[in-house]
N, C-alpha and C. Protein backbone atom coordinates (compact mmCIF):
# COMPACT_ATOMS: atom_id res chain seq x y z
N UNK A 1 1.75 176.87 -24.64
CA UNK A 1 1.19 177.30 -25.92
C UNK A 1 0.25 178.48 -25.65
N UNK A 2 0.64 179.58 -26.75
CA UNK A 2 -0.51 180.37 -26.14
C UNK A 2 -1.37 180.17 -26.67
N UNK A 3 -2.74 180.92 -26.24
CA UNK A 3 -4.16 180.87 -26.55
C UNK A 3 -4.13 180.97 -28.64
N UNK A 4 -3.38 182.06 -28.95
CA UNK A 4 -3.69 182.80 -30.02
C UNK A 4 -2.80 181.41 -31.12
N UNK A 5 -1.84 181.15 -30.37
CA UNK A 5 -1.01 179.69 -31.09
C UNK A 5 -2.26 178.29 -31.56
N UNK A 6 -3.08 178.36 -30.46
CA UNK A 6 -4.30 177.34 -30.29
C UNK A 6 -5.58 176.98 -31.01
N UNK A 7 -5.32 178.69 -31.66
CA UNK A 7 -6.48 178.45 -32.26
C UNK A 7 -6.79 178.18 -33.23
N UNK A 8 -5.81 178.19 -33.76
CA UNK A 8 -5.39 177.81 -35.54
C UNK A 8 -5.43 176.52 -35.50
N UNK A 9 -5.24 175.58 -35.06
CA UNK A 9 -5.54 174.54 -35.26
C UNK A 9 -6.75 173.94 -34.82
N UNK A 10 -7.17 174.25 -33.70
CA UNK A 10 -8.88 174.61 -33.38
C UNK A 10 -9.96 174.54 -34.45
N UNK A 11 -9.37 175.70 -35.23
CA UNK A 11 -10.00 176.49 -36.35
C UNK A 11 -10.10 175.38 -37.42
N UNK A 12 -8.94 174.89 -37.53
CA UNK A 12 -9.25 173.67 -38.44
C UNK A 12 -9.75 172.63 -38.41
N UNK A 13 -10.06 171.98 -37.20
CA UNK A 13 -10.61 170.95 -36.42
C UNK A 13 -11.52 171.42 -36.81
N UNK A 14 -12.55 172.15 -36.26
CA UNK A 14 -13.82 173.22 -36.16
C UNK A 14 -14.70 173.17 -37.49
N UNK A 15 -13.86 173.59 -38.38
CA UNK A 15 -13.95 173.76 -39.72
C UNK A 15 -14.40 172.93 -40.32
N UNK A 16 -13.71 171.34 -40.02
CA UNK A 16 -14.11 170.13 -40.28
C UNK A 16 -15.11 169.70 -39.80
N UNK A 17 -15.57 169.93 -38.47
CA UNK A 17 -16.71 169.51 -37.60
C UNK A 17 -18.28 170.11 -38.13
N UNK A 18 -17.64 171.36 -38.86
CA UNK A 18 -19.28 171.99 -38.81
C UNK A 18 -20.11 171.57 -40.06
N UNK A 19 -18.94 171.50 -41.15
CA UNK A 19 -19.07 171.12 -42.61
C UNK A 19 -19.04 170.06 -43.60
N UNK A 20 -18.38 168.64 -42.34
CA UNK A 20 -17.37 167.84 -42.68
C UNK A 20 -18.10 166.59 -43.26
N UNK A 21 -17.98 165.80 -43.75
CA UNK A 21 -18.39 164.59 -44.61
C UNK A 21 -18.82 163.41 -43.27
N UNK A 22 -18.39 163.55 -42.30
CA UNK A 22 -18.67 163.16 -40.69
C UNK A 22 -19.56 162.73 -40.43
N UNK A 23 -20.45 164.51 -40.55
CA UNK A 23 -21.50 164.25 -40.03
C UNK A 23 -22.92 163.54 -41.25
N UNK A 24 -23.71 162.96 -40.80
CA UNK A 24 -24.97 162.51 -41.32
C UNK A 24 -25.70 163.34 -41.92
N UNK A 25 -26.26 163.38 -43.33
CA UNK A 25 -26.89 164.25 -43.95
C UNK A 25 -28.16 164.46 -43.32
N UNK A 26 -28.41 163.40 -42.95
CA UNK A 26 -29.84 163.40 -41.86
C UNK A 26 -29.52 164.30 -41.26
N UNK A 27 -28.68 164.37 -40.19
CA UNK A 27 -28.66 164.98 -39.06
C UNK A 27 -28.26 166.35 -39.46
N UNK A 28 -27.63 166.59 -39.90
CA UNK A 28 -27.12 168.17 -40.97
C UNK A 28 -28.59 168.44 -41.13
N UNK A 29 -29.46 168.05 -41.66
CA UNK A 29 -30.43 168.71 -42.22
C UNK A 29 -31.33 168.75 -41.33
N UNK A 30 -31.61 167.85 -40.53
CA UNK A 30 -32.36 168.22 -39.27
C UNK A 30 -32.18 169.15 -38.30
N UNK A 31 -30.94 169.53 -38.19
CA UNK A 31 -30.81 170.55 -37.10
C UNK A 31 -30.47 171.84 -37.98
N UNK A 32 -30.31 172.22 -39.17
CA UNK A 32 -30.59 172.91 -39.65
C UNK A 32 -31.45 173.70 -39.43
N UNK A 33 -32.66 172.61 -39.95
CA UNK A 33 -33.97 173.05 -39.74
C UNK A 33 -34.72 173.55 -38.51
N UNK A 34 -33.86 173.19 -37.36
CA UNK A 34 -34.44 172.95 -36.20
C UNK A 34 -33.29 174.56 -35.86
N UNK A 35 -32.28 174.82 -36.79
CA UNK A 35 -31.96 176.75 -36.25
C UNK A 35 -32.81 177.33 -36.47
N UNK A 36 -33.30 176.84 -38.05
CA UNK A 36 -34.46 178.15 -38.60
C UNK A 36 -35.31 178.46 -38.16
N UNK A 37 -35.72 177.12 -37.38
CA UNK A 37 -37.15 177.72 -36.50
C UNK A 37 -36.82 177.82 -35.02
N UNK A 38 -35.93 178.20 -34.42
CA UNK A 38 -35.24 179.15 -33.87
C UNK A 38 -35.10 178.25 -32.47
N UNK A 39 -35.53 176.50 -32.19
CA UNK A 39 -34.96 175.62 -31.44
C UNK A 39 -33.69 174.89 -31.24
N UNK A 40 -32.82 175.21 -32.10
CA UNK A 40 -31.57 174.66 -31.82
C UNK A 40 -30.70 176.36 -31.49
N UNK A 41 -29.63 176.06 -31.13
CA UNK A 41 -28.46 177.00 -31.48
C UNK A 41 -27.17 176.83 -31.36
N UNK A 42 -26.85 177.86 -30.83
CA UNK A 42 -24.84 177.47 -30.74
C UNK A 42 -24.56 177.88 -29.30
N UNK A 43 -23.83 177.00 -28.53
CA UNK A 43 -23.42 177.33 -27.33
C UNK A 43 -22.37 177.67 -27.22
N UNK A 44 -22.06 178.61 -25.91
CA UNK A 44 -20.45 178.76 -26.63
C UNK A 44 -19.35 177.93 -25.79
N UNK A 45 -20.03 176.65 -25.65
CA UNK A 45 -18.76 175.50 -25.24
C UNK A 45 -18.26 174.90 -26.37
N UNK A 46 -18.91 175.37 -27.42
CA UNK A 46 -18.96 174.47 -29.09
C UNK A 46 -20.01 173.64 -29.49
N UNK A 47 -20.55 173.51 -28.59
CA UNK A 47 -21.73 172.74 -28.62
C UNK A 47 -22.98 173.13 -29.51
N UNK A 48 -24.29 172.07 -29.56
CA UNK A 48 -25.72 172.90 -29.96
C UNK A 48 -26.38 172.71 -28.41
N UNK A 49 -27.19 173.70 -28.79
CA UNK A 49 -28.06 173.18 -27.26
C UNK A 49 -29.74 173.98 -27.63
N UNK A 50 -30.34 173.29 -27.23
CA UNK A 50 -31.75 173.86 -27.39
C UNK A 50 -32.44 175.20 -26.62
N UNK A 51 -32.76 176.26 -27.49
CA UNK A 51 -33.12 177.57 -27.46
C UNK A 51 -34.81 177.27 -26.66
N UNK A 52 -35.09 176.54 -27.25
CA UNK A 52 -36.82 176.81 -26.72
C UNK A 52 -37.38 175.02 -26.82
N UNK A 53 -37.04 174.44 -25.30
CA UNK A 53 -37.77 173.35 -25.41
C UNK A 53 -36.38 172.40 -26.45
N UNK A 54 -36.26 170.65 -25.78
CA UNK A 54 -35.52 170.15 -26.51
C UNK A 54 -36.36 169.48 -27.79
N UNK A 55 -37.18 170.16 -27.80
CA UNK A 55 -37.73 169.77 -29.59
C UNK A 55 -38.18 168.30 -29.49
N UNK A 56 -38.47 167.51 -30.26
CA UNK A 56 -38.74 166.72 -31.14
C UNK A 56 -37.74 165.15 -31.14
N UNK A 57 -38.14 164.33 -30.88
CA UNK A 57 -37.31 162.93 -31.22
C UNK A 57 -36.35 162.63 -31.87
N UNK A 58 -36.43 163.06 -33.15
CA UNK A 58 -35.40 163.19 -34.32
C UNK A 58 -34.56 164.32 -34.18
N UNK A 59 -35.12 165.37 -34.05
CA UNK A 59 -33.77 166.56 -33.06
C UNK A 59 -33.04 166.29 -32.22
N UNK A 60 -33.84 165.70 -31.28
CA UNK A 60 -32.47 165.21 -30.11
C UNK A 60 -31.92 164.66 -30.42
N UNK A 61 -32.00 163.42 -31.14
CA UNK A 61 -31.26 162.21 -31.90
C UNK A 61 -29.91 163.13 -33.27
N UNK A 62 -30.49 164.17 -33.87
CA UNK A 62 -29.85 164.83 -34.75
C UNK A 62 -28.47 165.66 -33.89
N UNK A 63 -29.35 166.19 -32.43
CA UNK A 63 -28.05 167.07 -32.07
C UNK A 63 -27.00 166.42 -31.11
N UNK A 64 -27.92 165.17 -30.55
CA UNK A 64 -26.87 163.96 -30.13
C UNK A 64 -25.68 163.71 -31.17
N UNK A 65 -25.81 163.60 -31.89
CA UNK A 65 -24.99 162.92 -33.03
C UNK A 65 -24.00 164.17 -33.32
N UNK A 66 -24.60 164.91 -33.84
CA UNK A 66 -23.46 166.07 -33.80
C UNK A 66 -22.51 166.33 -32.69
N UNK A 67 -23.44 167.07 -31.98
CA UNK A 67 -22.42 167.51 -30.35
C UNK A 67 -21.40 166.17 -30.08
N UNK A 68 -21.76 164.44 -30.20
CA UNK A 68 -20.88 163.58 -30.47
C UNK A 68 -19.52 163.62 -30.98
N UNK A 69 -19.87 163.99 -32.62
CA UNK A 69 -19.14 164.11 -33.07
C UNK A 69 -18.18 165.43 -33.37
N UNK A 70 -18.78 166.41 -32.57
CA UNK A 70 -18.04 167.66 -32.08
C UNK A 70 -17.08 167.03 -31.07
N UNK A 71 -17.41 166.63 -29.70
CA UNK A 71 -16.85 166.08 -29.05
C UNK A 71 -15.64 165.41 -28.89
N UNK A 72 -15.25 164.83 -30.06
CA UNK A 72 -14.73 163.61 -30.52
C UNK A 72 -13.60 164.74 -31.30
N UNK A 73 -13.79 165.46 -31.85
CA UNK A 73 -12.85 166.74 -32.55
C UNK A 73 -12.25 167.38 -31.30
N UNK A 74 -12.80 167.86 -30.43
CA UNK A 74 -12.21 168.32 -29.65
C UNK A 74 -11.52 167.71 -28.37
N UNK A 75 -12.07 166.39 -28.47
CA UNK A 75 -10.64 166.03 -27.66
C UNK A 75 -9.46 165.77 -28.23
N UNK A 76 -9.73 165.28 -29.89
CA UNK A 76 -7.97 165.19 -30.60
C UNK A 76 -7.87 166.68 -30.30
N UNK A 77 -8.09 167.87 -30.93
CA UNK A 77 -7.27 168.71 -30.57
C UNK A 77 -6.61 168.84 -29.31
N UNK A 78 -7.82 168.72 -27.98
CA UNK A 78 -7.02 168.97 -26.94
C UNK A 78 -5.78 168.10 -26.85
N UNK A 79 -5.96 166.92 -27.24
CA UNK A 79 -5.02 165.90 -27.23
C UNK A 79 -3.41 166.91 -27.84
N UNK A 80 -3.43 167.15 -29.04
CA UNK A 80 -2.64 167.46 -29.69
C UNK A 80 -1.82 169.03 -29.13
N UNK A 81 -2.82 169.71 -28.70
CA UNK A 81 -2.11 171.01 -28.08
C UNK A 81 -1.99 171.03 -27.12
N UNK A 82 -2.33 170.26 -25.91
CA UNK A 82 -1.99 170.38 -24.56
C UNK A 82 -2.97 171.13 -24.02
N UNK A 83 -4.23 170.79 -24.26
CA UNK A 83 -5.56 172.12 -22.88
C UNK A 83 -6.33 171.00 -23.51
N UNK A 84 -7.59 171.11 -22.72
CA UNK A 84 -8.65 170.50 -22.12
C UNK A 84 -9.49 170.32 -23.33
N UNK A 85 -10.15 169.30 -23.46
CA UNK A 85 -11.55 169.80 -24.51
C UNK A 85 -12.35 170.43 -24.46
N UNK A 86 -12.52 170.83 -23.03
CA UNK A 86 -13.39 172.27 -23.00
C UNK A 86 -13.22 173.41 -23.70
N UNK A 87 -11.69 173.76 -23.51
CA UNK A 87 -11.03 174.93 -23.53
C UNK A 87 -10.87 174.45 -25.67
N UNK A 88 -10.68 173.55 -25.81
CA UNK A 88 -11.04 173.36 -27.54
C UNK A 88 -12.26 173.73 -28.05
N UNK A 89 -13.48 173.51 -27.68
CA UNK A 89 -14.84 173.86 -27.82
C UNK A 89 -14.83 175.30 -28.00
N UNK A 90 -14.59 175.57 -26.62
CA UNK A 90 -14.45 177.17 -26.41
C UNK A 90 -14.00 178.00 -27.37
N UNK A 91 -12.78 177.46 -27.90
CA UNK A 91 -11.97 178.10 -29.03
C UNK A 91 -12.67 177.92 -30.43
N UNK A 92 -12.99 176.66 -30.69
CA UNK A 92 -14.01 176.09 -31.70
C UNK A 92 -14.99 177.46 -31.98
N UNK A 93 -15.85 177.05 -30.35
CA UNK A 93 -16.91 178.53 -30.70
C UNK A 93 -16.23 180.16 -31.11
N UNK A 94 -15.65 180.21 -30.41
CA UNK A 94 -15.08 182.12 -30.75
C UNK A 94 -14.48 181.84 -31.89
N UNK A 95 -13.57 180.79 -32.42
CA UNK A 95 -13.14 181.12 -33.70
C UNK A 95 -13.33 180.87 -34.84
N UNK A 96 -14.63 179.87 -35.04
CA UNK A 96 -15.22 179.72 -36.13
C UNK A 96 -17.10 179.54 -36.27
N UNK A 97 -16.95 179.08 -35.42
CA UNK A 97 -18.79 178.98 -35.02
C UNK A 97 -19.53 180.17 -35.16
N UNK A 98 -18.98 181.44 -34.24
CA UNK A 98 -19.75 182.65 -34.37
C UNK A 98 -19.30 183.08 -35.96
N UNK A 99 -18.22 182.88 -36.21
CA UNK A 99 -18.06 183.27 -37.83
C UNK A 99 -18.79 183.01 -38.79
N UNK A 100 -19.61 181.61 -38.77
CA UNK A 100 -20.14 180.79 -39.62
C UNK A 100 -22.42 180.75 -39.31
N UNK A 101 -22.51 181.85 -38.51
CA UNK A 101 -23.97 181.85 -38.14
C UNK A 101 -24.74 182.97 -39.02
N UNK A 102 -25.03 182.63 -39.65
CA UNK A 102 -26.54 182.69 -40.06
C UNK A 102 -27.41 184.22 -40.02
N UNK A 103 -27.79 185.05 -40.62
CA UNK A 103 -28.61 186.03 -40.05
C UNK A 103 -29.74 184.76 -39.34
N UNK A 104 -30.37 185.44 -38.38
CA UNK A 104 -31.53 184.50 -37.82
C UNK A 104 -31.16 183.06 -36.87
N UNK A 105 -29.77 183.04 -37.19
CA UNK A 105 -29.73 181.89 -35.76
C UNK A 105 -29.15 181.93 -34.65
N UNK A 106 -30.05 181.47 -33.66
CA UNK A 106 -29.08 181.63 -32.21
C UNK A 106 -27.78 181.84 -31.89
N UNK A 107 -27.62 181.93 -30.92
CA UNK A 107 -26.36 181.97 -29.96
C UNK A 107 -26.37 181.91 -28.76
N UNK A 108 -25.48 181.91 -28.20
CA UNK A 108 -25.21 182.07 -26.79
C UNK A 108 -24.26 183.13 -26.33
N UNK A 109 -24.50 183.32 -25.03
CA UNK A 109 -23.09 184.80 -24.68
C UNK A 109 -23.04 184.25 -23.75
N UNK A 110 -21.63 185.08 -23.32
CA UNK A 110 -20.63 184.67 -22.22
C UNK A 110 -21.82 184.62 -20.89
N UNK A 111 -22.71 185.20 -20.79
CA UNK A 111 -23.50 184.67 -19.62
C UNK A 111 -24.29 183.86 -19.89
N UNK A 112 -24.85 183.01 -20.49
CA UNK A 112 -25.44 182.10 -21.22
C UNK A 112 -27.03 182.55 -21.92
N UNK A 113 -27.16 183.07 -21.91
CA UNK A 113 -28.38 184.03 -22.45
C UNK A 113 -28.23 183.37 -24.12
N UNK A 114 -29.72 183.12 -24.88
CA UNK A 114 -29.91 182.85 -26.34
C UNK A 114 -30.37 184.30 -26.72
N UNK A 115 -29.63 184.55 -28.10
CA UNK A 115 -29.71 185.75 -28.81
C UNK A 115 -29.65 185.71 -29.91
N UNK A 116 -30.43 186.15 -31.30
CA UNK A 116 -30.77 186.05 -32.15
C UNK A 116 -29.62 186.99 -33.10
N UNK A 117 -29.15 186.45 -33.93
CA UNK A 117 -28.18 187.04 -34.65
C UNK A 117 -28.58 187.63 -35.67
């Protein structure tokens, strides 16, 4: 399968993961909050990962739960297309994650560096 075949369904997985009825309104709104003030962000394994310091009790608990349930998306995909859940994340991030950020919230780059969008 190629890469460009992969990602379309990625994309839809992804799609579901970032927005999806899934996740906990709690936790949606906590790590929200926790981009704006510029401690959470986006990694580009698909993941969140903490920009400055892992924050707060209820943050970790908020981005536990997510990255979980990211997790859990990307191994059905990998399941379903044949590559790794890494390599799903990965795709996750380049093909919808950076699409879906925010003026003002993190990121990550290919060398792992946090950068303000």
């Amino acid at each position: 399968m190629t890469f460009q075949k992969f990602l379309i369904p990625v994309a839809v997985v992804a799609g579901t993961l970032i927005a999806g009825p899934a996740l906990a309104a709690t936790a949606k709104a906590t790590v929200d909050a926790a981009k704006a003030a510029g401690v959470v962000g986006e990694k580009t394994d698909g993941f969140l990962g903490f920009v400055r310091g892992p924050g707060d009790a209820d943050v970790q608990a908020a981005v536990a739960e997510i990255n979980a349930g990211r997790a859990q998306l990307y191994r059905g995909a990998a399941a379903k297309n044949g590559v790794t859940p890494e390599a799903a994340g990965a795709a996750a991030y380049q093909s919808v994650v950076q699409l879906k950020l925010r003026p003002g919230d993190y990121y990550q780059t290919a060398d792992g560096a946090w950068v303000q969008k």
